[in-house]
C-alpha atoms as a PDB file:
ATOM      1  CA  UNK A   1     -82.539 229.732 163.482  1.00  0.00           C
ATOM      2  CA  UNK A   2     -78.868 229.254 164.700  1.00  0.00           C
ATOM      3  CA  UNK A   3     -79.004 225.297 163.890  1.00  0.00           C
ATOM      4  CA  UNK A   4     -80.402 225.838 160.621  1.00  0.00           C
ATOM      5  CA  UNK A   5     -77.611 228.854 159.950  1.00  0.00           C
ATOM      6  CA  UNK A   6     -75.123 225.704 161.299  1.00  0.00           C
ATOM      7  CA  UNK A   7     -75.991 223.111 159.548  1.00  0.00           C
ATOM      8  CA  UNK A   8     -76.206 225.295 155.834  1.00  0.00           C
ATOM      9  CA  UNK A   9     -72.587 226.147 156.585  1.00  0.00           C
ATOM     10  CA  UNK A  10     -71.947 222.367 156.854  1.00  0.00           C
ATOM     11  CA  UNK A  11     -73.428 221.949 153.855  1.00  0.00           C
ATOM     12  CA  UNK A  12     -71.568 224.621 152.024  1.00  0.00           C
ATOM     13  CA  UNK A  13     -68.605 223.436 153.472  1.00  0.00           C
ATOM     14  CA  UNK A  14     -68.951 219.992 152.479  1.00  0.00           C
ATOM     15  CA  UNK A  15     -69.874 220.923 148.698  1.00  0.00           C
ATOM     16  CA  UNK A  16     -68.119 224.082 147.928  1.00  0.00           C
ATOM     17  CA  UNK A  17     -64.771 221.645 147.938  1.00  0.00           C
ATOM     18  CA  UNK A  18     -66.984 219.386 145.393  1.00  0.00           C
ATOM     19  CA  UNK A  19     -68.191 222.256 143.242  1.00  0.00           C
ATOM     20  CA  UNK A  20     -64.431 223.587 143.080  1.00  0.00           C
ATOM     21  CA  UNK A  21     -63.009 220.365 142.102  1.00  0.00           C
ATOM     22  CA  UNK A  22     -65.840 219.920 139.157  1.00  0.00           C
ATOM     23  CA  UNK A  23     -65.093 223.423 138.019  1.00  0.00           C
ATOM     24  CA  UNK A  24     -61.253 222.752 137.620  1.00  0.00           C
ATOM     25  CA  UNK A  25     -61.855 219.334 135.661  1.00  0.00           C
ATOM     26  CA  UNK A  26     -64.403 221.367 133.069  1.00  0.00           C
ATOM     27  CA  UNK A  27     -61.958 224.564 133.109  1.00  0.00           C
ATOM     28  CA  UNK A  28     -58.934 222.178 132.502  1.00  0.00           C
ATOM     29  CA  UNK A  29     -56.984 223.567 136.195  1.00  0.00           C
ATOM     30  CA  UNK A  30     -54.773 221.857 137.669  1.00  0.00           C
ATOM     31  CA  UNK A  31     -55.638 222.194 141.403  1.00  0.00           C
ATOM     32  CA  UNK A  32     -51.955 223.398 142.200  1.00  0.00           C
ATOM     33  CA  UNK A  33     -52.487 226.448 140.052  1.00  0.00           C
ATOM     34  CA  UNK A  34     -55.596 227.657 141.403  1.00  0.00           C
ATOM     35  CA  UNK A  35     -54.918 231.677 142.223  1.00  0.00           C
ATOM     36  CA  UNK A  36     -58.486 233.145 142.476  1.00  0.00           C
ATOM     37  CA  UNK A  37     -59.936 229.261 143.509  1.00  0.00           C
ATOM     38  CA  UNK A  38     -58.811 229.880 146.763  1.00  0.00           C
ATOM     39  CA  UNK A  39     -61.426 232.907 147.292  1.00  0.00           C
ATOM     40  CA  UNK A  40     -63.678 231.415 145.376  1.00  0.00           C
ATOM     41  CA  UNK A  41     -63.636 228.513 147.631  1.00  0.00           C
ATOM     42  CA  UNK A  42     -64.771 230.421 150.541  1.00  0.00           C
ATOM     43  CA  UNK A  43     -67.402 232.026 148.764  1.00  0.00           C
ATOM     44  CA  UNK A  44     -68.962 228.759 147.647  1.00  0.00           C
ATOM     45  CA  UNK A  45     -68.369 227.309 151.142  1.00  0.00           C
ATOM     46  CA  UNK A  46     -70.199 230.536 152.926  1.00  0.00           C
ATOM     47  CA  UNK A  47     -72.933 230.868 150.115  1.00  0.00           C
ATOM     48  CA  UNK A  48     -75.802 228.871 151.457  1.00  0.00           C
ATOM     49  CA  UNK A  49     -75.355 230.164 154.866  1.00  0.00           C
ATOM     50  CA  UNK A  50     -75.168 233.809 153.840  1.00  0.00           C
ATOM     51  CA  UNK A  51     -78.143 233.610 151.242  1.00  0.00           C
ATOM     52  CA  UNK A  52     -80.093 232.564 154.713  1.00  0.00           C
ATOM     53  CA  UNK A  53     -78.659 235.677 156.809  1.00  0.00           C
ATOM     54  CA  UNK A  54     -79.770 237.744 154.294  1.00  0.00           C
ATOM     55  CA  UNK A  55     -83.253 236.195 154.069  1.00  0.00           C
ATOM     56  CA  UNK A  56     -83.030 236.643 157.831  1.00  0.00           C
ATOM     57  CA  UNK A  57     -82.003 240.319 157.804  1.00  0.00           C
ATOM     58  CA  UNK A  58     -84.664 241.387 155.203  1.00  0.00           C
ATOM     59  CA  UNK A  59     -87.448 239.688 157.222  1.00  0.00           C
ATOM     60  CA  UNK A  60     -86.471 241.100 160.340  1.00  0.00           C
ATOM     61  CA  UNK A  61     -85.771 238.320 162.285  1.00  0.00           C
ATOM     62  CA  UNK A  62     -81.957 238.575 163.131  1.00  0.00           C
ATOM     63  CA  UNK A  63     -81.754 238.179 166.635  1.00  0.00           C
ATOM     64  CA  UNK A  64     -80.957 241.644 167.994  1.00  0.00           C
ATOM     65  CA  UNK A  65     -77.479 241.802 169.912  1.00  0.00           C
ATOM     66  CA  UNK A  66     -77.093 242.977 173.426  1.00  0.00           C
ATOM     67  CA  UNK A  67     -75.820 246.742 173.360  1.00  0.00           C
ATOM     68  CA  UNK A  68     -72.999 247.680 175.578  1.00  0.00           C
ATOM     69  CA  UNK A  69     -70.699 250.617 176.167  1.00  0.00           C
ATOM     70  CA  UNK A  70     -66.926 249.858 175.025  1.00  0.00           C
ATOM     71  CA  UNK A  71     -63.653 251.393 176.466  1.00  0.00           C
ATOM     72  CA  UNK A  72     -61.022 252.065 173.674  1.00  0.00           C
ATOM     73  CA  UNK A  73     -58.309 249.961 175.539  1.00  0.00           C
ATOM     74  CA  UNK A  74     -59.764 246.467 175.029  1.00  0.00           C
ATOM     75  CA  UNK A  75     -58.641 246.548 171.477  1.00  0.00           C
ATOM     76  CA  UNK A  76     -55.005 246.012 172.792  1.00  0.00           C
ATOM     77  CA  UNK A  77     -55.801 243.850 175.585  1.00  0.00           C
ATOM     78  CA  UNK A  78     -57.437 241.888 173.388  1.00  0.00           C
ATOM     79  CA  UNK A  79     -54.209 241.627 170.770  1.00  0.00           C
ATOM     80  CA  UNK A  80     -52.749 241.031 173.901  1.00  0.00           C
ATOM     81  CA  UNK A  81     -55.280 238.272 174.837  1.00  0.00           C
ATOM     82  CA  UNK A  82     -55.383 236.346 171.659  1.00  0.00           C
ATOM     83  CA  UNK A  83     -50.990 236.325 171.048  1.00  0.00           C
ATOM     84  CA  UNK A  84     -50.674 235.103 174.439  1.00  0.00           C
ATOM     85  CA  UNK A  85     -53.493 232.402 173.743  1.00  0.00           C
ATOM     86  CA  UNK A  86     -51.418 231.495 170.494  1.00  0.00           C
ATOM     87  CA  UNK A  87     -48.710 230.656 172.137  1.00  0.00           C
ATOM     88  CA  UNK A  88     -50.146 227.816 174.519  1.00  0.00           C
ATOM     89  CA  UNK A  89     -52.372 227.031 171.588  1.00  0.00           C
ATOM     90  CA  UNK A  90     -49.872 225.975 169.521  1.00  0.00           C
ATOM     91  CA  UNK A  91     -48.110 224.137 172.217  1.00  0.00           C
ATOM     92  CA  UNK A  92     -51.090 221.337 172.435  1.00  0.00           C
ATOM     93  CA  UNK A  93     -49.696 217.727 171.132  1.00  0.00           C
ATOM     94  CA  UNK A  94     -51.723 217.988 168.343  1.00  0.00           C
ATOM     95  CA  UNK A  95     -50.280 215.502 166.382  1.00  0.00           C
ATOM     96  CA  UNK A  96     -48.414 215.944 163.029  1.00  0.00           C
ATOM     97  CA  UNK A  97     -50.956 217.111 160.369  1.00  0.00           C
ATOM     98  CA  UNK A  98     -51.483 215.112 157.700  1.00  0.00           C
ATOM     99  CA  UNK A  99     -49.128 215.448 154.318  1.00  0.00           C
ATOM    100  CA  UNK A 100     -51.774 216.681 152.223  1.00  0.00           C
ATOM    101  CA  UNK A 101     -53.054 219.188 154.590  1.00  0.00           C
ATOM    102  CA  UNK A 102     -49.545 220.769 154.388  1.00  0.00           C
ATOM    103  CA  UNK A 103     -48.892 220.427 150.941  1.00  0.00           C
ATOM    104  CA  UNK A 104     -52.201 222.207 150.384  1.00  0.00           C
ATOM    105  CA  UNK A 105     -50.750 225.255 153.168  1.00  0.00           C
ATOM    106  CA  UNK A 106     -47.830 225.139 151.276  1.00  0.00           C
ATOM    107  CA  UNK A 107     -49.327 225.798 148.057  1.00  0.00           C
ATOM    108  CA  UNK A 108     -51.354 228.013 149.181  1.00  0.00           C
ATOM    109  CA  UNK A 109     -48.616 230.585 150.351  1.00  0.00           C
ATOM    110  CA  UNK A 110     -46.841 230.140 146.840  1.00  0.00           C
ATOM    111  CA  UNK A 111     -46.603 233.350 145.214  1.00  0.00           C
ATOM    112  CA  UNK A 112     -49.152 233.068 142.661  1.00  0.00           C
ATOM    113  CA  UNK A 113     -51.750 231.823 145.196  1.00  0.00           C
ATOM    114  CA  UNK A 114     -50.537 234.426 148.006  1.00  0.00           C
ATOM    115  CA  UNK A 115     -52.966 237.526 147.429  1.00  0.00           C
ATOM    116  CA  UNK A 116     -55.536 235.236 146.883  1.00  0.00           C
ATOM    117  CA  UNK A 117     -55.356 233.126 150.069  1.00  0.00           C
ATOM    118  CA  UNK A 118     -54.817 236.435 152.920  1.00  0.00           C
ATOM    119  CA  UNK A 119     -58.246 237.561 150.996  1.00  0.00           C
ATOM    120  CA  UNK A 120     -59.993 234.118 151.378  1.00  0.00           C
ATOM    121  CA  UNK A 121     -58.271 233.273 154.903  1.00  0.00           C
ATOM    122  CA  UNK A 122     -57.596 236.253 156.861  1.00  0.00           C
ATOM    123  CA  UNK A 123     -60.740 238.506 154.999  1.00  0.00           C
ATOM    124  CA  UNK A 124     -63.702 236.216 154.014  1.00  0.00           C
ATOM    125  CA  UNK A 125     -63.028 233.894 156.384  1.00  0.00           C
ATOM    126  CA  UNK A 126     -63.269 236.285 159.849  1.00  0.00           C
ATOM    127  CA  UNK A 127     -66.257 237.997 158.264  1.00  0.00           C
ATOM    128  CA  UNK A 128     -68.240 234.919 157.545  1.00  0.00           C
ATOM    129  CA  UNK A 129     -67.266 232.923 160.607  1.00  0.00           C
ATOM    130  CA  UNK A 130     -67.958 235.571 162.891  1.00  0.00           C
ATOM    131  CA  UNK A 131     -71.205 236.940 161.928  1.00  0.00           C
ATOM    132  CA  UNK A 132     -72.650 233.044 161.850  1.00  0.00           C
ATOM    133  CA  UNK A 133     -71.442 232.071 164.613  1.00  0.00           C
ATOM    134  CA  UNK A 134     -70.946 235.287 167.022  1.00  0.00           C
ATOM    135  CA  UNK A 135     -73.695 237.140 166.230  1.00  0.00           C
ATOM    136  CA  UNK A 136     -76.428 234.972 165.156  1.00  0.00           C
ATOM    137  CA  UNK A 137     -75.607 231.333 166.658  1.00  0.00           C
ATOM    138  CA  UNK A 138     -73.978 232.892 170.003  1.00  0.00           C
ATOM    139  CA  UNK A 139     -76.885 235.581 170.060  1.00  0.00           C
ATOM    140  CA  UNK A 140     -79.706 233.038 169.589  1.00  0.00           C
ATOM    141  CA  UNK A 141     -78.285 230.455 171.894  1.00  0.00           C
ATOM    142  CA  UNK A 142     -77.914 233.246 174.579  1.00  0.00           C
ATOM    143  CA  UNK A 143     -81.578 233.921 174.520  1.00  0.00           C
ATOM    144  CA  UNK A 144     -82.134 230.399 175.847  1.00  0.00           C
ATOM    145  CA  UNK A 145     -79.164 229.273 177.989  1.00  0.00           C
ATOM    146  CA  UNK A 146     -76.500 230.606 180.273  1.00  0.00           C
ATOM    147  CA  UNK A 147     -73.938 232.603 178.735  1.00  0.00           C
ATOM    148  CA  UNK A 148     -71.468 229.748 179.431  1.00  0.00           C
ATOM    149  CA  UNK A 149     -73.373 227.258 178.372  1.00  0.00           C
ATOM    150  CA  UNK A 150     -74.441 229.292 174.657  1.00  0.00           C
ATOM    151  CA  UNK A 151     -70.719 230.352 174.835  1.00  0.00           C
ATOM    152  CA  UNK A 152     -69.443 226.613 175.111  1.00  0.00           C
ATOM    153  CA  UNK A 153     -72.153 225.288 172.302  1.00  0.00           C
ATOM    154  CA  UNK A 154     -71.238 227.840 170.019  1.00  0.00           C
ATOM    155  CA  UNK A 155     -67.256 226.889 170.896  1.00  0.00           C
ATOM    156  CA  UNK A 156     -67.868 223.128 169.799  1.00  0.00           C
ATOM    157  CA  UNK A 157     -69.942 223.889 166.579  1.00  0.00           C
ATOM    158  CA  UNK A 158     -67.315 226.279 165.789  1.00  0.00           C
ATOM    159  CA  UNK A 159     -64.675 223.183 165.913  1.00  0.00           C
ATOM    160  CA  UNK A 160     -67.026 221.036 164.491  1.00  0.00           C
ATOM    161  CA  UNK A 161     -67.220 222.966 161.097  1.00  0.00           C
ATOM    162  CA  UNK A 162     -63.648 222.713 160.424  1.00  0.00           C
ATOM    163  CA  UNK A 163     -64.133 219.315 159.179  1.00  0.00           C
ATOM    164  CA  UNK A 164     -60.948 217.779 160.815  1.00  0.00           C
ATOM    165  CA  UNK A 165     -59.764 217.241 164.351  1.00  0.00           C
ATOM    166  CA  UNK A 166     -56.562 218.848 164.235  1.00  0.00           C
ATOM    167  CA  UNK A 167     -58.523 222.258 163.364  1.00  0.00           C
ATOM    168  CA  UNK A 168     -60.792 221.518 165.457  1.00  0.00           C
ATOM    169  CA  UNK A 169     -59.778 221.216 169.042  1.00  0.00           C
ATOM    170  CA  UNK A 170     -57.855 224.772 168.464  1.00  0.00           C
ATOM    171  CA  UNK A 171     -60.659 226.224 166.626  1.00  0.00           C
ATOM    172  CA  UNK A 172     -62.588 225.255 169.814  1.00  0.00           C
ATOM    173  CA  UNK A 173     -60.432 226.769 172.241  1.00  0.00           C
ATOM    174  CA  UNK A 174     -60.491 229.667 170.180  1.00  0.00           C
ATOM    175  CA  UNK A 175     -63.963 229.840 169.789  1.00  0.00           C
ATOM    176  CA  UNK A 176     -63.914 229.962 173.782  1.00  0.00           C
ATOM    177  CA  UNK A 177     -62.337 233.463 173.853  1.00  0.00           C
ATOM    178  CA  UNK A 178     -63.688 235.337 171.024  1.00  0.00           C
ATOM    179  CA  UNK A 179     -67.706 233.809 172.267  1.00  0.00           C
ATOM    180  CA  UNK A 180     -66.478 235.229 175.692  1.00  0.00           C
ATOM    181  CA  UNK A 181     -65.062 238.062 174.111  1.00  0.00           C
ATOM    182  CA  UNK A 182     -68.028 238.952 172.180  1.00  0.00           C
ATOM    183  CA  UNK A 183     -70.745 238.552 175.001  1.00  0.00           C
ATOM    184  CA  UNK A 184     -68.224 241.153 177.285  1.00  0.00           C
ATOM    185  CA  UNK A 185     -68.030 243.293 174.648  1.00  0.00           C
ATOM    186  CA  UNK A 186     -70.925 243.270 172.459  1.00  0.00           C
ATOM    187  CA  UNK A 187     -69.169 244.415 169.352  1.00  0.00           C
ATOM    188  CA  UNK A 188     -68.688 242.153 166.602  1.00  0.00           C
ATOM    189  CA  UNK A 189     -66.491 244.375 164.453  1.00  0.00           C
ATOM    190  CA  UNK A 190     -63.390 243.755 167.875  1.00  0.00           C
ATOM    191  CA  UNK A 191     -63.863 239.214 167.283  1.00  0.00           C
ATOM    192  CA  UNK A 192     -63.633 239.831 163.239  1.00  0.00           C
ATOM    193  CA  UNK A 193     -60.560 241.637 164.051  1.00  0.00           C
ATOM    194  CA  UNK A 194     -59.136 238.963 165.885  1.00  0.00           C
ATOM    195  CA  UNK A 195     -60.432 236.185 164.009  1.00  0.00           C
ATOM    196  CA  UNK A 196     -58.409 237.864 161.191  1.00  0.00           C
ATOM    197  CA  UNK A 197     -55.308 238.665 163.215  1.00  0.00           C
ATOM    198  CA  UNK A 198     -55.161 234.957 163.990  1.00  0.00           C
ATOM    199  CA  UNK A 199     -55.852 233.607 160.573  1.00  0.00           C
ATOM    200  CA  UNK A 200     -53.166 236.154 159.090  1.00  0.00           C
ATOM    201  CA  UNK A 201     -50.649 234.488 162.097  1.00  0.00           C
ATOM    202  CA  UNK A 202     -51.120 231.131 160.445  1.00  0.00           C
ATOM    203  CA  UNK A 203     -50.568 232.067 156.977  1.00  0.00           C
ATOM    204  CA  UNK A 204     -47.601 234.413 158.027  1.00  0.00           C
ATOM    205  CA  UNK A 205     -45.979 231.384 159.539  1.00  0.00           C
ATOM    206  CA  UNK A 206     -46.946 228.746 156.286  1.00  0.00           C
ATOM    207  CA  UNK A 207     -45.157 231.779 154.339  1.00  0.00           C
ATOM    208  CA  UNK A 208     -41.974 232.054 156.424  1.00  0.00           C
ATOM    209  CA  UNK A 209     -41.534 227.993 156.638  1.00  0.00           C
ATOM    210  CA  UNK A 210     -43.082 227.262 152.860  1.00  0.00           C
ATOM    211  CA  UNK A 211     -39.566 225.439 152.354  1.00  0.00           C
ATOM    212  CA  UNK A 212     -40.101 223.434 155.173  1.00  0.00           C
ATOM    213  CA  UNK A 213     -43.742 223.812 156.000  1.00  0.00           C
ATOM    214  CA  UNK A 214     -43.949 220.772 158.366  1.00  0.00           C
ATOM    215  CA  UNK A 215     -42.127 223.049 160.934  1.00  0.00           C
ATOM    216  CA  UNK A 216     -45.930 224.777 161.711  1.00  0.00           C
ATOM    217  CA  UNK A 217     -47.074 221.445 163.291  1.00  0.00           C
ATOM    218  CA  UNK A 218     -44.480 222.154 165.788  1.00  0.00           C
ATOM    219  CA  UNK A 219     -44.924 224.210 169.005  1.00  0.00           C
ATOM    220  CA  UNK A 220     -44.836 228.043 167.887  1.00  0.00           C
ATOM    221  CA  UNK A 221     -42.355 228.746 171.145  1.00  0.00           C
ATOM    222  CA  UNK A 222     -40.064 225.522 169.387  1.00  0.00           C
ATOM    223  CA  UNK A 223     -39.645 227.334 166.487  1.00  0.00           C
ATOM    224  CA  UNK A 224     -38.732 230.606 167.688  1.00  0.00           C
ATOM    225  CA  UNK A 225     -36.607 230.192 170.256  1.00  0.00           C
ATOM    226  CA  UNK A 226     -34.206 228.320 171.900  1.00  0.00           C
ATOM    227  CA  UNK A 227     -35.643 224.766 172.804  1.00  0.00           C
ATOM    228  CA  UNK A 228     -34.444 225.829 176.994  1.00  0.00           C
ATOM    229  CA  UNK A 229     -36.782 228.565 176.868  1.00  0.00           C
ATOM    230  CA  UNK A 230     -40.205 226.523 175.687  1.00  0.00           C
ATOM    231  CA  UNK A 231     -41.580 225.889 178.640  1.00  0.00           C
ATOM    232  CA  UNK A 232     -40.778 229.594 180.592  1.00  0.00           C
ATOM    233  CA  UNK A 233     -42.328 231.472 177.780  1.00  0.00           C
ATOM    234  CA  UNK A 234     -45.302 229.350 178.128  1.00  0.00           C
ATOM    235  CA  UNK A 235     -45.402 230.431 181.304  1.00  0.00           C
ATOM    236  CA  UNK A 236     -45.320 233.438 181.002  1.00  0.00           C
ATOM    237  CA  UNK A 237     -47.907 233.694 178.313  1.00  0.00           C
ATOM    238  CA  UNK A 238     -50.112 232.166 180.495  1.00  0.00           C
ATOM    239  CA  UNK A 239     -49.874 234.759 182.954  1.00  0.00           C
ATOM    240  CA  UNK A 240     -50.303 237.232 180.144  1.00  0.00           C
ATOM    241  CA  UNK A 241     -53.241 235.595 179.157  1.00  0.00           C
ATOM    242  CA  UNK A 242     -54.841 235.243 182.586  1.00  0.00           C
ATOM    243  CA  UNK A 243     -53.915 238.930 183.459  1.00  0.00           C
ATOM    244  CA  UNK A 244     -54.925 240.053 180.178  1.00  0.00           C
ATOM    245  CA  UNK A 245     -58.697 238.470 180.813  1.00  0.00           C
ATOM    246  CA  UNK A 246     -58.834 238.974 184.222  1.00  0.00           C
ATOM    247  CA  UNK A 247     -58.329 242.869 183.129  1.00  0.00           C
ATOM    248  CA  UNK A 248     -60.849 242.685 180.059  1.00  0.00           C
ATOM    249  CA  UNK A 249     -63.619 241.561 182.882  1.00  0.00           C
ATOM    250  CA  UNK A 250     -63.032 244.600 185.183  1.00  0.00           C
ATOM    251  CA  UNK A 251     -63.378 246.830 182.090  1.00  0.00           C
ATOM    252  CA  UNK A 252     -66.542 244.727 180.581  1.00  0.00           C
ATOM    253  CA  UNK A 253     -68.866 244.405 183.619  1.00  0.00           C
ATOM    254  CA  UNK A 254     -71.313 242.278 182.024  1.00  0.00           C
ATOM    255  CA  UNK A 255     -72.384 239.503 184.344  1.00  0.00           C
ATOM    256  CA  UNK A 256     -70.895 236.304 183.470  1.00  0.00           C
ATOM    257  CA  UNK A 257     -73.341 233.516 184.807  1.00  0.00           C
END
């Protein structure tokens, strides 16, 4: 169930780009101008995968997720949790991305295209991503490995899918915390909300340097502050981090093995 789920999002990824591109050309786009192509994108991309959760959900065969009390406080800790991960996130040498992968951020925070990519990247996106991959591929894998090991599958599939490397590794490490995040918490609804948060960071930050958008392949804390205070702040948002998880488990006491 979860690999099939996996590999119909790799398909949808792979072609919605192809179908999008074919659409223009007959519709006469240019692929600069494309608005409402954006969302449209991601609906194309997620299409296969959630035409099969659907078939899944009417047939009654969704596996069920484990149910779990929730205190009100992990919704900031979590914030907390995921800025702090940002942070040393964006410090990883990476590499510079490539010029077409920033052209393509840059275009897509242009004011036309705006609306249309928050919907597509911070909305559509978190939705989709979490619900295949949290609920239904973390879920399934659960029922037949260790939580760390389902947790760390899920993590790498959930790089894999982004299609390039320098997505990838952070979309892993990412993947990491909201797979933990979801099997201490059991709610879905808390990882689409972070998911979201995050996305909305990155487009936030594409926005703010559009006239110089090769500034977001540099470290977050390089861009922000003084160049003295890098390495202190991350740090300190390590310790954040580690305190903020370290709290999150004593609230969450479900056995992590």
């Amino acid at each position: 169930m979860g690999w099939t789920l996996f590999f119909l999002l790799l398909i949808g990824l792979i072609c919605g780009p192809i179908i999008q591109m074919v659409l223009y050309s007959t519709l006469g786009i240019e692929i600069g101008n494309f608005c409402w192509g954006q969302t449209l994108l991601y609906i194309m991309s997620f299409l296969p995968s959630l035409l099969y959760l659907l078939y899944l959900y009417k047939k009654g065969a969704l596996p069920k997720p484990h149910v779990g009390e929730i205190s009100f406080s992990i919704i900031p800790l979590s914030l907390l949790s995921l800025l702090s991960l940002s942070v040393v996130v964006s410090s990883l040498p990476v590499g510079d991305y490539p010029v077409w992968y920033l052209e393509r951020l840059k275009t897509m925070v242009s004011d036309n295209n705006l609306f249309w990519s928050i919907m597509g990247v911070s909305v559509i996106a978190p939705v989709c991503e979490e619900l295949i991959f949290r609920r239904v591929i973390l879920v399934d894998l659960l029922t037949r490995n260790k939580p760390a090991v389902a947790i760390l599958i899920s993590s790498l599939l959930f790089g894999v899918v982004h299609l390039n490397w320098w997505q990838g590794v952070t979309a892993t490490i990412y993947g990491l915390f909201f797979g933990w995040l979801y099997f201490k918490t059991k709610k879905i609804s808390i990882t689409i909300l972070l998911h979201s948060v995050n996305n909305s960071i990155s487009i936030l930050l594409a926005y703010l340097f559009a006239e110089d958008i090769s500034k977001i392949a540099r470290p977050l804390g390089e861009i922000v502050v003084e160049p003295s205070l890098f390495y202190p702040i991350i740090i300190v948002s390590i310790v954040i981090f580690a305190v903020s998880i370290y709290i999150l488990n004593k609230i969450n006491r479900t056995p992590f093995k």
